[in-house]
Protein backbone atom coordinates (compact mmCIF):
# COMPACT_ATOMS: atom_id res chain seq x y z
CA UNK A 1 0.00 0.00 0.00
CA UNK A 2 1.31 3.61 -0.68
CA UNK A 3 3.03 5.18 2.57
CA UNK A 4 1.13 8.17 2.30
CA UNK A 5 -2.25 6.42 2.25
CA UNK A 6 -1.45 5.64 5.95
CA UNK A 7 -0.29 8.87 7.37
CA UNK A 8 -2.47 9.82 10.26
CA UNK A 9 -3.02 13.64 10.78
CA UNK A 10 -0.76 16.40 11.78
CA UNK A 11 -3.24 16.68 14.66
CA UNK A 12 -3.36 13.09 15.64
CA UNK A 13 0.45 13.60 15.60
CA UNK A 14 0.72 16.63 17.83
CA UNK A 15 -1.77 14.94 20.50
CA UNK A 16 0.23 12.13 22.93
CA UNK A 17 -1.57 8.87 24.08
CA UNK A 18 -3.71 8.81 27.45
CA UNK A 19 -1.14 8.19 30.04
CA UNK A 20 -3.76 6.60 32.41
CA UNK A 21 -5.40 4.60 29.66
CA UNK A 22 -1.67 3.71 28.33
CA UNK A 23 -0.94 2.55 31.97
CA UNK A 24 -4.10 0.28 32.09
CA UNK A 25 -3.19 -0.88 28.56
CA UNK A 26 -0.08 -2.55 29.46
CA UNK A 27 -1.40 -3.52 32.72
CA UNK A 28 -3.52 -5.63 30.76
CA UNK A 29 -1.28 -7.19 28.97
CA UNK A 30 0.54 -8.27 31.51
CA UNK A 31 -2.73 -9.58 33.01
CA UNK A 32 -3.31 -11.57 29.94
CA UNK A 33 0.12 -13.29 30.40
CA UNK A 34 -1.13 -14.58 33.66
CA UNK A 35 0.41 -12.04 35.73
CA UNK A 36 -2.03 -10.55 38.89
CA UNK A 37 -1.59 -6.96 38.51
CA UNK A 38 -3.22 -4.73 40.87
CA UNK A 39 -4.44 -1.66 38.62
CA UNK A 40 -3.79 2.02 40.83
CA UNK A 41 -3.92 4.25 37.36
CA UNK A 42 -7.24 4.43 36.80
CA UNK A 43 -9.82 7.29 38.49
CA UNK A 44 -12.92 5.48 38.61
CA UNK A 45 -14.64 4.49 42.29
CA UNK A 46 -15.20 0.72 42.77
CA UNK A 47 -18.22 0.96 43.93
CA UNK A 48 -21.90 0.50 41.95
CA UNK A 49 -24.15 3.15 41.14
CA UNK A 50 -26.71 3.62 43.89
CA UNK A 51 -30.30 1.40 43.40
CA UNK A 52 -32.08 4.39 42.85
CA UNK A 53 -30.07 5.81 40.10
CA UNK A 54 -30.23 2.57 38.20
CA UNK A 55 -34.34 2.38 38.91
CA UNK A 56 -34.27 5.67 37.57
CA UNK A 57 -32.87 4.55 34.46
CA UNK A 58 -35.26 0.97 33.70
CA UNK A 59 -38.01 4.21 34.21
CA UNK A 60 -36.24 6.03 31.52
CA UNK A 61 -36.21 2.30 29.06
CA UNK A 62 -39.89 1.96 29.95
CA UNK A 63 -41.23 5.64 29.26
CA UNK A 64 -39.48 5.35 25.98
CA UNK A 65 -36.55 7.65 26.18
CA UNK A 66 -34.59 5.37 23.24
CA UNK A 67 -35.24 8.42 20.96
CA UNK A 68 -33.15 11.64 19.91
CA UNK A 69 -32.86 13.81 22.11
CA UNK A 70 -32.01 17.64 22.70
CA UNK A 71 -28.40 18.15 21.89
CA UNK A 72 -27.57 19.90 24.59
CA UNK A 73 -30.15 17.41 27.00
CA UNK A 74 -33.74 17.35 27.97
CA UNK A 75 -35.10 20.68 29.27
CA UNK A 76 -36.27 19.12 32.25
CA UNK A 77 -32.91 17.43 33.43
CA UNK A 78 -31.49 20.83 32.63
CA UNK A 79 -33.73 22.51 34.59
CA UNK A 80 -32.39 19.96 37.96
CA UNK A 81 -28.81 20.67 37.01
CA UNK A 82 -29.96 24.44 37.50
CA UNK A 83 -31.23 23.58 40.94
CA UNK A 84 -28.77 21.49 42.03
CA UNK A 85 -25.77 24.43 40.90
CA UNK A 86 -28.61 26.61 43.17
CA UNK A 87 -28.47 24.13 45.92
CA UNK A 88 -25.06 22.54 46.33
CA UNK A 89 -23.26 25.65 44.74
CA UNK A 90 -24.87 28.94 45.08
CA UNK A 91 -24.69 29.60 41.07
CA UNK A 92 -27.21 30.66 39.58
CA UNK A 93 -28.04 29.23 35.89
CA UNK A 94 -31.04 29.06 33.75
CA UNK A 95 -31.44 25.75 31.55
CA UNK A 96 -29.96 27.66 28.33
CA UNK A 97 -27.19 27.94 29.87
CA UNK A 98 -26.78 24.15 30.67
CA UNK A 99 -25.28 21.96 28.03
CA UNK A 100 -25.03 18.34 28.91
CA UNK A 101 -22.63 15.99 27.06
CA UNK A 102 -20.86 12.56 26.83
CA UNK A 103 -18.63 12.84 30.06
CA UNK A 104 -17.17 16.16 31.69
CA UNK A 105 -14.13 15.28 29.47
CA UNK A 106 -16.24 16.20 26.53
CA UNK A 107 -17.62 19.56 28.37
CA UNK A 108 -14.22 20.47 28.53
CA UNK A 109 -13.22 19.92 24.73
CA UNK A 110 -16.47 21.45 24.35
CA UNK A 111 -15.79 24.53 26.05
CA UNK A 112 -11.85 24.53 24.49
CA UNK A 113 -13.14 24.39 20.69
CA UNK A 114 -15.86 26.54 21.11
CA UNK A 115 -13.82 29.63 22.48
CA UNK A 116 -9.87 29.16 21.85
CA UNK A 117 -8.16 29.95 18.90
CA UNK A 118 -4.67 29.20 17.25
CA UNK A 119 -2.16 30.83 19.17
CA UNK A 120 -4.13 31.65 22.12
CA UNK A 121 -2.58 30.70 25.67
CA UNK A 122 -4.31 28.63 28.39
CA UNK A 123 -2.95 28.23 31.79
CA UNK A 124 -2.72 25.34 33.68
CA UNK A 125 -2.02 24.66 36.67
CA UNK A 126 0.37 22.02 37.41
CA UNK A 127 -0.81 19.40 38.34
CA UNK A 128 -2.79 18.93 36.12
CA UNK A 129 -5.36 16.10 34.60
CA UNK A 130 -3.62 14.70 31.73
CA UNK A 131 -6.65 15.60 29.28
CA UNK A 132 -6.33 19.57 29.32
CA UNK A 133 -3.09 19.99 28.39
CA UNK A 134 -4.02 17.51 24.98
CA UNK A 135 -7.41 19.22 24.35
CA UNK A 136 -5.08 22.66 24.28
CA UNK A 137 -3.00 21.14 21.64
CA UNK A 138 -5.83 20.13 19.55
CA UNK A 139 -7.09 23.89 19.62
CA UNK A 140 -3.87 24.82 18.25
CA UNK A 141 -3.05 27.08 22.03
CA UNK A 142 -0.11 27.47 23.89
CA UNK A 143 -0.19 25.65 27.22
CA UNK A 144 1.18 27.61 29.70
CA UNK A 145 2.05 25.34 32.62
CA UNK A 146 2.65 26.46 36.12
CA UNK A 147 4.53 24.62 38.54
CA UNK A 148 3.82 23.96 42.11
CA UNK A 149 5.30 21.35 44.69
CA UNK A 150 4.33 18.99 47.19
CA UNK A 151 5.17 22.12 49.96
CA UNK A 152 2.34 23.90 48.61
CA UNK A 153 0.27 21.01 48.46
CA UNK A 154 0.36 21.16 44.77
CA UNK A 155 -1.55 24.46 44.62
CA UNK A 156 -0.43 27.81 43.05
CA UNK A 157 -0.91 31.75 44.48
CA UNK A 158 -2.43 34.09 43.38
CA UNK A 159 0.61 35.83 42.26
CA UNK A 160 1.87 33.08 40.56
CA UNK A 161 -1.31 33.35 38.22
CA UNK A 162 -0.98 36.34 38.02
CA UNK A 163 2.74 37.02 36.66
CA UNK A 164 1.62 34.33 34.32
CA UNK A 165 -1.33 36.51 32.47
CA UNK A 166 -0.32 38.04 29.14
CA UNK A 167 -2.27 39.62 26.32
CA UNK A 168 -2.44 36.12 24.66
CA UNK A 169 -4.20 34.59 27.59
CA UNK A 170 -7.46 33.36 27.05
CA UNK A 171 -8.50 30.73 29.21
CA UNK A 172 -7.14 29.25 32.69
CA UNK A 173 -8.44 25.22 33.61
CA UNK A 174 -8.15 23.88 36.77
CA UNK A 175 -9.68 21.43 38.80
CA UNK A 176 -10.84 20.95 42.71
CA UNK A 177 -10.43 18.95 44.17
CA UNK A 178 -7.93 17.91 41.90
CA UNK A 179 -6.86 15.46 39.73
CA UNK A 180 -4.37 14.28 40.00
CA UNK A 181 -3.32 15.87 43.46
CA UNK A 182 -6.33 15.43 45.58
CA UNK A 183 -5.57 19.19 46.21
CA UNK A 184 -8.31 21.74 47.02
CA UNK A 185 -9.21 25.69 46.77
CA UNK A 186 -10.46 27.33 50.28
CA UNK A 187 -12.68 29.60 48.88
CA UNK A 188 -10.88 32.75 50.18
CA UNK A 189 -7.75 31.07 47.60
CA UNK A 190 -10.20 30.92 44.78
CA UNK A 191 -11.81 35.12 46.34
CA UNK A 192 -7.88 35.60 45.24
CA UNK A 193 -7.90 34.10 42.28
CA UNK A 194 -10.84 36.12 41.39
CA UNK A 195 -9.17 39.00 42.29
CA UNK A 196 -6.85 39.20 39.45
CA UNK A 197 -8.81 37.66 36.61
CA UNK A 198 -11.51 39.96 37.56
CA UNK A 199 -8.94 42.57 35.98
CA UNK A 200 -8.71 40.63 32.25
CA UNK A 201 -12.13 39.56 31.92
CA UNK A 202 -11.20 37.75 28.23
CA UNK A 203 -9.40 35.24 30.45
CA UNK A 204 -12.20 32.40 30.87
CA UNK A 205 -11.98 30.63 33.78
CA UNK A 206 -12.77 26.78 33.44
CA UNK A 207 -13.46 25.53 36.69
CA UNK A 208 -13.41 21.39 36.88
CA UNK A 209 -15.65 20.37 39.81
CA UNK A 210 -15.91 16.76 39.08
CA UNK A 211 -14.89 15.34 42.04
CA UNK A 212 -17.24 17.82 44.33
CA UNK A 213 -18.66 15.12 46.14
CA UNK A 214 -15.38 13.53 47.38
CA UNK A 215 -13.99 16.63 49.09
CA UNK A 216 -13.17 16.00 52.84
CA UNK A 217 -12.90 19.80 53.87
CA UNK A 218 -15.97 21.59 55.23
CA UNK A 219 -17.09 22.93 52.35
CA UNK A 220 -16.76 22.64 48.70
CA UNK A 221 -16.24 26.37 47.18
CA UNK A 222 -17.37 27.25 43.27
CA UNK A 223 -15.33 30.16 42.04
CA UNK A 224 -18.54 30.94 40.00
CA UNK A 225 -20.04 32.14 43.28
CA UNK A 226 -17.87 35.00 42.94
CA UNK A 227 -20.06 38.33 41.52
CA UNK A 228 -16.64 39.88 40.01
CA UNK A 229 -16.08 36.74 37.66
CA UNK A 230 -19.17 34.80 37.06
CA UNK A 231 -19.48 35.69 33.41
CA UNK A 232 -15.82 34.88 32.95
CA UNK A 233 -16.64 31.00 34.55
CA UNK A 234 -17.74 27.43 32.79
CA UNK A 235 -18.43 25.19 35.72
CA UNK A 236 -17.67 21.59 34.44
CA UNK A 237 -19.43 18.56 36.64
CA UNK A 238 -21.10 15.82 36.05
CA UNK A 239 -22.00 12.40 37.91
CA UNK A 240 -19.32 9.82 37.35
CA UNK A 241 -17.19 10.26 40.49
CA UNK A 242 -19.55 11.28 43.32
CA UNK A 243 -22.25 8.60 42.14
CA UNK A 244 -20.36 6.12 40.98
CA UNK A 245 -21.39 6.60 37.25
CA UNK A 246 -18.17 6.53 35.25
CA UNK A 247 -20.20 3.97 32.50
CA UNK A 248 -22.92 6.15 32.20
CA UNK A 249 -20.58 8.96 30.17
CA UNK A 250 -23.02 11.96 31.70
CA UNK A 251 -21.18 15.55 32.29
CA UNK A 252 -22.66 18.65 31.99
CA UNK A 253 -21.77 22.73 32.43
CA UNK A 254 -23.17 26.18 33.34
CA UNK A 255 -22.03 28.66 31.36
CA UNK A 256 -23.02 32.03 30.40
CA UNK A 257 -25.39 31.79 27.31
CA UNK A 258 -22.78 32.63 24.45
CA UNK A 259 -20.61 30.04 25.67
CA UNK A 260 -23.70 27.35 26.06
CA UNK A 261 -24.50 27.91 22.58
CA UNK A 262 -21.40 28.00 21.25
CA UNK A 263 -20.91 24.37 22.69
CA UNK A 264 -24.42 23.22 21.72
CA UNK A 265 -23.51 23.89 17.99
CA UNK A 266 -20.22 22.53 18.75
CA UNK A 267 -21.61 19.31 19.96
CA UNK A 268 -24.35 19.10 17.26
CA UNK A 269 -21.88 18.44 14.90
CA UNK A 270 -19.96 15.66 16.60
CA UNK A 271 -22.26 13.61 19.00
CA UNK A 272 -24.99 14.96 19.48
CA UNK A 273 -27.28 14.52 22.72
CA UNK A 274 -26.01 12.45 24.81
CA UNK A 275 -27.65 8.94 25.84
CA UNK A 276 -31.47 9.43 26.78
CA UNK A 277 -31.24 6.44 29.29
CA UNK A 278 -28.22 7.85 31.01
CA UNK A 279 -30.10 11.26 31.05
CA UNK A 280 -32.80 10.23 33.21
CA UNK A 281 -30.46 8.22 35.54
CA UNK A 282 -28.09 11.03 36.08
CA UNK A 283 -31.27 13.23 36.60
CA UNK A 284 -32.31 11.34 40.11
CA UNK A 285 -28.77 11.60 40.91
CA UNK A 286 -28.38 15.36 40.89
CA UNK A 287 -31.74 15.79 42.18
CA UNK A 288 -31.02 13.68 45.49
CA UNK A 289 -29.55 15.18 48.39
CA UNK A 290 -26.11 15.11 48.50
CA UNK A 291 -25.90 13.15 51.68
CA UNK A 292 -26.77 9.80 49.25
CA UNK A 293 -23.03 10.27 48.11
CA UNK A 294 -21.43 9.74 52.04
CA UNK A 295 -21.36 6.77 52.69
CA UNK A 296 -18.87 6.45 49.71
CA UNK A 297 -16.92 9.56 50.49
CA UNK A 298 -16.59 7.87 54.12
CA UNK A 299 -15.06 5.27 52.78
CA UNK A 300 -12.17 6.56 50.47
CA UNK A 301 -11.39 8.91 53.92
CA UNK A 302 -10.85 5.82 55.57
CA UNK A 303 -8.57 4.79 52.64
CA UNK A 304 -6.95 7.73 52.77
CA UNK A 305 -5.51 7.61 56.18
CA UNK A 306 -4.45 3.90 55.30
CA UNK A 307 -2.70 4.58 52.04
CA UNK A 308 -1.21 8.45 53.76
CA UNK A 309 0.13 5.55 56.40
CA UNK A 310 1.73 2.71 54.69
CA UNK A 311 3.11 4.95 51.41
CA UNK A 312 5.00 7.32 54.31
CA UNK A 313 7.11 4.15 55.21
CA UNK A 314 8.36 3.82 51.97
CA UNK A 315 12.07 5.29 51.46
CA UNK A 316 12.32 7.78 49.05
CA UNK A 317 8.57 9.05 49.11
CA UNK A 318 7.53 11.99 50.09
CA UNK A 319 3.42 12.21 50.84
CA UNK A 320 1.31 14.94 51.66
CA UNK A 321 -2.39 14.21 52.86
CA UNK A 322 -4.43 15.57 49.89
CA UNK A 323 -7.98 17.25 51.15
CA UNK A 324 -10.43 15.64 48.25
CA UNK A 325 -10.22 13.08 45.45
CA UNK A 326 -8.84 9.78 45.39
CA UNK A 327 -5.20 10.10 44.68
CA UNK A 328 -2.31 10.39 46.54
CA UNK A 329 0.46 12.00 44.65
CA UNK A 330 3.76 11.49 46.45
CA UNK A 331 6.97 13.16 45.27
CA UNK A 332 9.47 10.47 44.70
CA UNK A 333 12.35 12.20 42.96
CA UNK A 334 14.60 10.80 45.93
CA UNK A 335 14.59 7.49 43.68
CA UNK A 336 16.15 8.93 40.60
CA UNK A 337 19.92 7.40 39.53
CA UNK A 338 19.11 4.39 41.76
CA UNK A 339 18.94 0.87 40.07
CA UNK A 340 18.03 -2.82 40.59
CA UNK A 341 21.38 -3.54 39.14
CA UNK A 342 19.80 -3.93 35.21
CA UNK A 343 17.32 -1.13 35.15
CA UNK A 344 18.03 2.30 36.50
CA UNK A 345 15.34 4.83 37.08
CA UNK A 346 15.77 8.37 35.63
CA UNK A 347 12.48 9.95 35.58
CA UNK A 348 9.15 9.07 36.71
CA UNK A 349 8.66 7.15 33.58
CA UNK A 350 11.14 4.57 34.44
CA UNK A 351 9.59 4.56 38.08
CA UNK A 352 6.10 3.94 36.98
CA UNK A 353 7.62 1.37 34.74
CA UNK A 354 9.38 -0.65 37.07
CA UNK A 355 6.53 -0.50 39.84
CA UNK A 356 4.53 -2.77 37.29
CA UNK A 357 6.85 -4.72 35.83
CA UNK A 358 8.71 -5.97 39.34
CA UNK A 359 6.03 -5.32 41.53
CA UNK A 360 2.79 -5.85 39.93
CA UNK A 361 1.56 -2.47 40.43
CA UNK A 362 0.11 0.32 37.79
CA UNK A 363 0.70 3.61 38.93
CA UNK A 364 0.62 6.81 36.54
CA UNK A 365 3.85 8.74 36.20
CA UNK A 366 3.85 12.37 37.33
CA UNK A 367 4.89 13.32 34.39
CA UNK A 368 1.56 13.27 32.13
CA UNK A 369 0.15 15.64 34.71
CA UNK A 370 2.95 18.15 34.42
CA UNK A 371 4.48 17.52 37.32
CA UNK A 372 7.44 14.59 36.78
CA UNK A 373 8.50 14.38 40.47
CA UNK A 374 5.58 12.72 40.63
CA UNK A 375 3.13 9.42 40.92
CA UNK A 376 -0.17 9.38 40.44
CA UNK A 377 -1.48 6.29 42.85
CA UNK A 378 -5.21 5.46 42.82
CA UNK A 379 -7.07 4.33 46.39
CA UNK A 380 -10.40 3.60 44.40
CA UNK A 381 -9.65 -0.14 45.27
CA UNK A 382 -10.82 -2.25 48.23
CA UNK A 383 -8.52 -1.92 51.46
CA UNK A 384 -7.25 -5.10 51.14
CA UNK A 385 -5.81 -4.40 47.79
CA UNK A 386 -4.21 -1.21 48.79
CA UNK A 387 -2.34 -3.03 51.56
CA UNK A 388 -1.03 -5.74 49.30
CA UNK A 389 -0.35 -3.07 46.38
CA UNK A 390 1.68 -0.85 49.09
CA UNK A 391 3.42 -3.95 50.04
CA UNK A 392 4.58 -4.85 46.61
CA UNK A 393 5.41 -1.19 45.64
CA UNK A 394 7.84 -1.07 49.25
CA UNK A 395 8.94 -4.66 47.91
CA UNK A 396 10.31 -3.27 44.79
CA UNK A 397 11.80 -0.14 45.48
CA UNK A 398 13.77 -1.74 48.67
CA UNK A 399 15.86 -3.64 45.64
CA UNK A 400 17.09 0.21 44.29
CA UNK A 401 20.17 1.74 45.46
């Protein structure tokens, strides 16, 4: 066959693979080779959706939502998203201003299409999720990554962001709590924030709130909330982390109407509405009171103090105890130059690496969130697992020196 008839785009070739989904890839593999692999990389709970979200849904099957739908989602599941923004949030939406697609992931691509142009600049925050810094590429921006370190629990100033602003600066992402960091914004951080992009209202300001529900400070915060910059925010959430929904591919935003619209024609052009059944399931979900969501946000606490525990024993990682999410994050730079004796580890690449190939681990390297001190490590996983994962992981790296 003629070379050129298999040359994949120039975009395809700017954009790098999912780190998280590469990690679970090989973690397969190895599984497939009979080798028990205990998978850490991925952020999904392992728990099931809740009874009443799934009733919710055989309702949906038997009232005959199996047709198109509204591309950017039924009016009256748009109209409970308003509420619960209202409720949970203190932002105030109308249902144009809702859009509700395939996963947050595909709000955010949404939202990055819609509004940034070639040559723009979007901040991000580093740490970041591996996605944003991709979906910035694809837009043809300049990612403009700031640093931060375990001392700061991963989180940037105020005056960081703001010696970071040019005139090419359209857009800052972030998320809290975060991903991959487990980090969260007090709201008098974010009343900062909002103090300087208040002054450059082109900046938008995309605030990721997917992991609202699994935030073990007193109070979850929406920079939205703030007067000064709510027509400069897109709040991104959705149900797949609090509820336990990850297979049900529902995310939605609030945005101010230009920006809803914008991503409504986006949308209509690639997916369209997004699945009817999962609609009316992730409807009851952000219509119930948020208490239906502690019992599981109990439990990764508990996990939490385990995992802060048993990864602080291990020589050459240093662990903060991240406020929200399901990550730890530790900072394990210490390792680099050591070696088994055949492999040496440079980076957190080769770290990652080595975790699942001598200890039967999948981590995600650092790296792919901007931050290559780093490893992402996943407690979504029964407590059992975690103690036998943390075992292996202290296993392998005692062999390094």
């Amino acid at each position: 066959m003629n070379t050129a008839a298999q040359e994949v785009s120039d975009l395809l070739n700017r954009l790098s693979e999912s780190a998280t989904l590469a990690m679970s890839r090989k973690s397969r593999e190895l599984q497939e080779k009979g080798v028990h692999v205990i998978n850490l990389s991925l952020g999904e709970p392992d728990f099931d959706t809740p009874d009443f979200i799934k009733e919710a849904a055989k309702e949906g099957i038997d009232q005959n939502f199996t047709h198109y739908m509204p591309v950017n989602g039924y009016a009256d599941f748009r109209e409970a998203i308003c509420s619960k923004f209202e409720r949970d949030n203190g932002l105030r939406y109308t249902p144009d201003q809702i859009v509700v697609s395939t996963g947050a992931k595909q709000s955010i691509i949404n939202v990055i299409l819609a509004t940034v142009n070639k040559g723009d600049e979007v901040i991000l925050p580093a740490p970041y999720w591996v996605s944003y810094i991709e979906m910035v590429k694809m837009a043809g921006a300049e990612p403009v990554v700031i640093p931060s370190s375990i001392d700061s629990d991963y989180k940037i100033s105020s005056e960081t962001l703001e010696a970071h602003i040019t005139d090419k600066t359209r857009m800052i992402i972030f998320s809290s709590p975060c991903n991959p960091s487990g980090s969260v914004y007090s709201e008098e951080e974010l009343r900062s924030f909002a103090g300087v992009l208040e002054k450059h209202p082109e900046v938008l300001i995309v605030s990721d709130e997917i992991y609202e529900h699994i935030n073990y400070t007193s109070n979850h915060f929406s920079i939205g909330a703030i007067e000064s910059v709510k027509d400069q925010v897109i709040t991104v959430n959705g149900v797949s982390k609090g509820f336990a929904m990850t297979g049900w591919r529902i995310g939605y935003i609030g945005a101010p109407t230009w920006i809803a619209k914008a991503c409504t024609k986006l949308q209509g052009q690639f997916t369209s509405g997004a699945s009817g059944i999962s609609q009316r399931a992730a409807k009851a979900a952000v219509e119930a009171d948020p208490s239906v969501t502690q019992s599981m946000k109990g439990d990764f606490l508990k996990r939490r103090e385990l995992i802060t525990n048993l990864l602080s024993e291990i020589d050459g990682f240093a662990v903060n105890k991240p406020e929200g999410a399901f990550y730890m994050f530790p900072n394990v730079s210490a390792l680099f130059g050591k070696s088994d004796g055949e492999k040496t580890i440079e980076n957190s690449d080769d770290l990652a690496e080595y975790i699942l190939t001598s200890g039967h681990v999948a981590t995600v390297s650092g790296a792919a969130f901007g931050s290559p001190k780093c490893l992402r490590i996943s407690y979504a996983a029964a407590e059992k697992d975690l103690i036998e994962a943390v075992k292996r992981i202290k296993n392998a790296i005692s062999k390094l020196s």
